[in-house]
C-alpha atoms as a PDB file:
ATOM      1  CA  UNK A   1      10.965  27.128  16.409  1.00  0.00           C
ATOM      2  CA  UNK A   2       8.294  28.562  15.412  1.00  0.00           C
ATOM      3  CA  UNK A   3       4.314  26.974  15.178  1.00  0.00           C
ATOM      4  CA  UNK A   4       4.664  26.821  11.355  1.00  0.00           C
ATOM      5  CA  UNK A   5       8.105  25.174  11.585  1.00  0.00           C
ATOM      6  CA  UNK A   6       6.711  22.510  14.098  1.00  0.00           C
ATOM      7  CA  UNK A   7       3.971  21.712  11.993  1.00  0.00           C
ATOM      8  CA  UNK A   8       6.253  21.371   8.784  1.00  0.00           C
ATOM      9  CA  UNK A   9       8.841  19.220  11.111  1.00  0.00           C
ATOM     10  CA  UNK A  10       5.346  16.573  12.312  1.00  0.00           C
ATOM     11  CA  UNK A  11       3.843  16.753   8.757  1.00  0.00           C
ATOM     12  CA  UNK A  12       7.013  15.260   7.289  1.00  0.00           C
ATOM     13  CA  UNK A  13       8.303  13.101   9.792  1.00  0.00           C
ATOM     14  CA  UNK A  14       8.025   9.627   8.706  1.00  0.00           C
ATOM     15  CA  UNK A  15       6.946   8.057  11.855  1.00  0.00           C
ATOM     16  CA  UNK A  16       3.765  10.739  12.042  1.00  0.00           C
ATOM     17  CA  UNK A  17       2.651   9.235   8.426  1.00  0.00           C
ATOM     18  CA  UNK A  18       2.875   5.925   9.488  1.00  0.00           C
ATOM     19  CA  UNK A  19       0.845   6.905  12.723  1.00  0.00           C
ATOM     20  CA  UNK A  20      -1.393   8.355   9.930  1.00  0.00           C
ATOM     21  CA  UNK A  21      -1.471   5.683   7.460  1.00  0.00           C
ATOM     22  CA  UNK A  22      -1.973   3.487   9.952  1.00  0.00           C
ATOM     23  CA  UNK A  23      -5.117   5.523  11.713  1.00  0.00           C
ATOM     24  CA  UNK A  24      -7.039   5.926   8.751  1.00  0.00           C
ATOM     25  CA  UNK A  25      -6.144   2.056   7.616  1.00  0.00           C
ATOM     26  CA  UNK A  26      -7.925   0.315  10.825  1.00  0.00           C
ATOM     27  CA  UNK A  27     -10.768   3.241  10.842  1.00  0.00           C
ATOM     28  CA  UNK A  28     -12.067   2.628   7.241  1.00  0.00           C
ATOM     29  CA  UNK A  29     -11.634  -1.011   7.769  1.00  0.00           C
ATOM     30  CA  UNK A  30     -13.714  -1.227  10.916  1.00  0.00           C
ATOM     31  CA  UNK A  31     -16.095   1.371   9.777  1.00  0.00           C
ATOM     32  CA  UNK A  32     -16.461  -0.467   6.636  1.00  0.00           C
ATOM     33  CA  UNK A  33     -17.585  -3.797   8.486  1.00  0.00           C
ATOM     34  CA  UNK A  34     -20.226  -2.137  10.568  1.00  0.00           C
ATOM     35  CA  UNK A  35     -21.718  -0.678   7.464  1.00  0.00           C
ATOM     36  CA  UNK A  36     -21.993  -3.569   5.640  1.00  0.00           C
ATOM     37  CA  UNK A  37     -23.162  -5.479   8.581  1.00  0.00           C
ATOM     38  CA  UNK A  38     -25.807  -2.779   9.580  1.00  0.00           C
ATOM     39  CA  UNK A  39     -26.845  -2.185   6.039  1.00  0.00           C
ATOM     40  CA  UNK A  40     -27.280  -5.400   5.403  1.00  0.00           C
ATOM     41  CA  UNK A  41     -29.302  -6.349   8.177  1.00  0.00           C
ATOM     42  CA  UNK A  42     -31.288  -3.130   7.498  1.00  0.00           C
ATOM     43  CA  UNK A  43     -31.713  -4.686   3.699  1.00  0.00           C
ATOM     44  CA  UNK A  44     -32.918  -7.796   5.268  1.00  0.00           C
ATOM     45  CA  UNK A  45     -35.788  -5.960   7.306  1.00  0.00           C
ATOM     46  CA  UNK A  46     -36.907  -4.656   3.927  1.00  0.00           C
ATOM     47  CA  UNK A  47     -36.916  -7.131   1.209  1.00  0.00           C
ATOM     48  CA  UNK A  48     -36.645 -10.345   3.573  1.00  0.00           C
ATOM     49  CA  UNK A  49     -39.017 -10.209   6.503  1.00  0.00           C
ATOM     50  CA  UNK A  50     -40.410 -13.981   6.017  1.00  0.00           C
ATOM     51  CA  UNK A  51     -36.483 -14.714   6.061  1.00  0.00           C
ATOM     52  CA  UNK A  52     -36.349 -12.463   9.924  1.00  0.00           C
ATOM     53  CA  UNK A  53     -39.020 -14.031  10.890  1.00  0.00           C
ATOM     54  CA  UNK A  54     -38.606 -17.672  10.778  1.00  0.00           C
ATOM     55  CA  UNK A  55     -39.219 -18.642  14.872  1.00  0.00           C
ATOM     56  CA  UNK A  56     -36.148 -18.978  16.777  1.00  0.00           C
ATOM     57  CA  UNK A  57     -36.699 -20.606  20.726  1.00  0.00           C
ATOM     58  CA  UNK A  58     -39.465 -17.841  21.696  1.00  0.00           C
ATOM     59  CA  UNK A  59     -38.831 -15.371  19.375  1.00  0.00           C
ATOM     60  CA  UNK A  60     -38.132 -14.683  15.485  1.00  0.00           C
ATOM     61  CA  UNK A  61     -34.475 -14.825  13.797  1.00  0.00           C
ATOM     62  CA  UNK A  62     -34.718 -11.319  13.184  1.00  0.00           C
ATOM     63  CA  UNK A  63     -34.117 -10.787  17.064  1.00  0.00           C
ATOM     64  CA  UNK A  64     -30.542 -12.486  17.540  1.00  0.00           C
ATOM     65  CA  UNK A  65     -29.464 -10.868  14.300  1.00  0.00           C
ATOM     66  CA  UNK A  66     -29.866  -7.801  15.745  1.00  0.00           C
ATOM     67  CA  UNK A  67     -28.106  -8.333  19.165  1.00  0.00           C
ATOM     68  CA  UNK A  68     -25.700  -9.627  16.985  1.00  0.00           C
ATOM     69  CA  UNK A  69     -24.941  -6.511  15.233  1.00  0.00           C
ATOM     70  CA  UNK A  70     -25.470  -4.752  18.355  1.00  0.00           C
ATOM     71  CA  UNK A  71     -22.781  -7.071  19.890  1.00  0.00           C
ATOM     72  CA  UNK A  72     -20.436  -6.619  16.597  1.00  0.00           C
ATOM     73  CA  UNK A  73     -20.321  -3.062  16.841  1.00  0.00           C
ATOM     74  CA  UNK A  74     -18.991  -3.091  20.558  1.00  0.00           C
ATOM     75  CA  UNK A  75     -16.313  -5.934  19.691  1.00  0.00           C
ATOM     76  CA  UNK A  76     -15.317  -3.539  16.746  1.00  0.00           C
ATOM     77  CA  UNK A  77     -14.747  -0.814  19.004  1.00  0.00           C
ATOM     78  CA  UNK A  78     -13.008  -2.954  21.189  1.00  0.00           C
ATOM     79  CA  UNK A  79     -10.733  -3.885  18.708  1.00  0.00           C
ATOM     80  CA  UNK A  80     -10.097  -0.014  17.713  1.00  0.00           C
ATOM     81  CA  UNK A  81      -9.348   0.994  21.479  1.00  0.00           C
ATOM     82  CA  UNK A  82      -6.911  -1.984  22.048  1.00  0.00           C
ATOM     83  CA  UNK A  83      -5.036  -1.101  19.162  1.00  0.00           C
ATOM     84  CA  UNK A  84      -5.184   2.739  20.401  1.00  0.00           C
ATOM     85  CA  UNK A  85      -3.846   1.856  23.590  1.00  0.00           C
ATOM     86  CA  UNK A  86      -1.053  -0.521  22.640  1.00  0.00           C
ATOM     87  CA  UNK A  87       0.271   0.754  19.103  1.00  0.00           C
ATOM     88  CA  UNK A  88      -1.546   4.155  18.394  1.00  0.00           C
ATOM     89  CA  UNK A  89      -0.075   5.744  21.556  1.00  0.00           C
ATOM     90  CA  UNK A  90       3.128   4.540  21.309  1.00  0.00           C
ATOM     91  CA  UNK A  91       3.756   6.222  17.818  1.00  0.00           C
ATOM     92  CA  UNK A  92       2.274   9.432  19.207  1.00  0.00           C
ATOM     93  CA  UNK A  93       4.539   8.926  22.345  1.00  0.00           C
ATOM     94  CA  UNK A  94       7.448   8.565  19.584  1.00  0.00           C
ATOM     95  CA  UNK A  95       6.699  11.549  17.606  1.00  0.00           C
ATOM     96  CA  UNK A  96       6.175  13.652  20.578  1.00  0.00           C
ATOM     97  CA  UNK A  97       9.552  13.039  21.619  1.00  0.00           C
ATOM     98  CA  UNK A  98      10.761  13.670  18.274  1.00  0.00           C
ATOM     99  CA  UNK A  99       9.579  16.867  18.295  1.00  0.00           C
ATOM    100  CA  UNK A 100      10.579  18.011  21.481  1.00  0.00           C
ATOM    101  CA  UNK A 101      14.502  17.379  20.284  1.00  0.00           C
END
């Protein structure tokens, strides 16, 4: 079979555009979230300071926000790499054997 042919064969198996679909579903959704999160804490820093900087324990709001967006981000990617590992991977796995048929 030739490299064209193979690429014809993945680009039209069904299980490849679910793996596709299904990439590009969970990567705009989670990018989407830390964009709007980020964005609007960045908003926040620019039109709302007195708002960021109401005291909190020893510090001002504006600090735990932050972690908290920091924190968000690495739970998103968590999320992202446990589905990778336990769904992603196994549709890949699937196609791959597929193709080698």
């Amino acid at each position: 079979m030739s490299e064209q042919q193979v690429r014809r064969t993945i680009l039209d198996d069904p299980d490849f555009k679910e793996l596709s679909r299904q990439k590009n579903r969970i990567s705009l959704v989670l990018t989407v979230v830390i964009l709007v999160v980020y964005f609007t804490y960045m908003l926040l820093i620019a039109f709302s300071k007195s708002a960021l900087s109401a005291p909190v324990a020893n510090g001002t709001l504006g600090i735990p926000i932050g972690i908290g967006v920091i924190i968000l981000a690495w739970v998103l990617t968590g999320i992202y790499v446990r589905w990778a590992n336990t769904q992603y991977d196994a549709l890949v796995e699937k196609v791959k054997q597929k193709i080698s048929e």
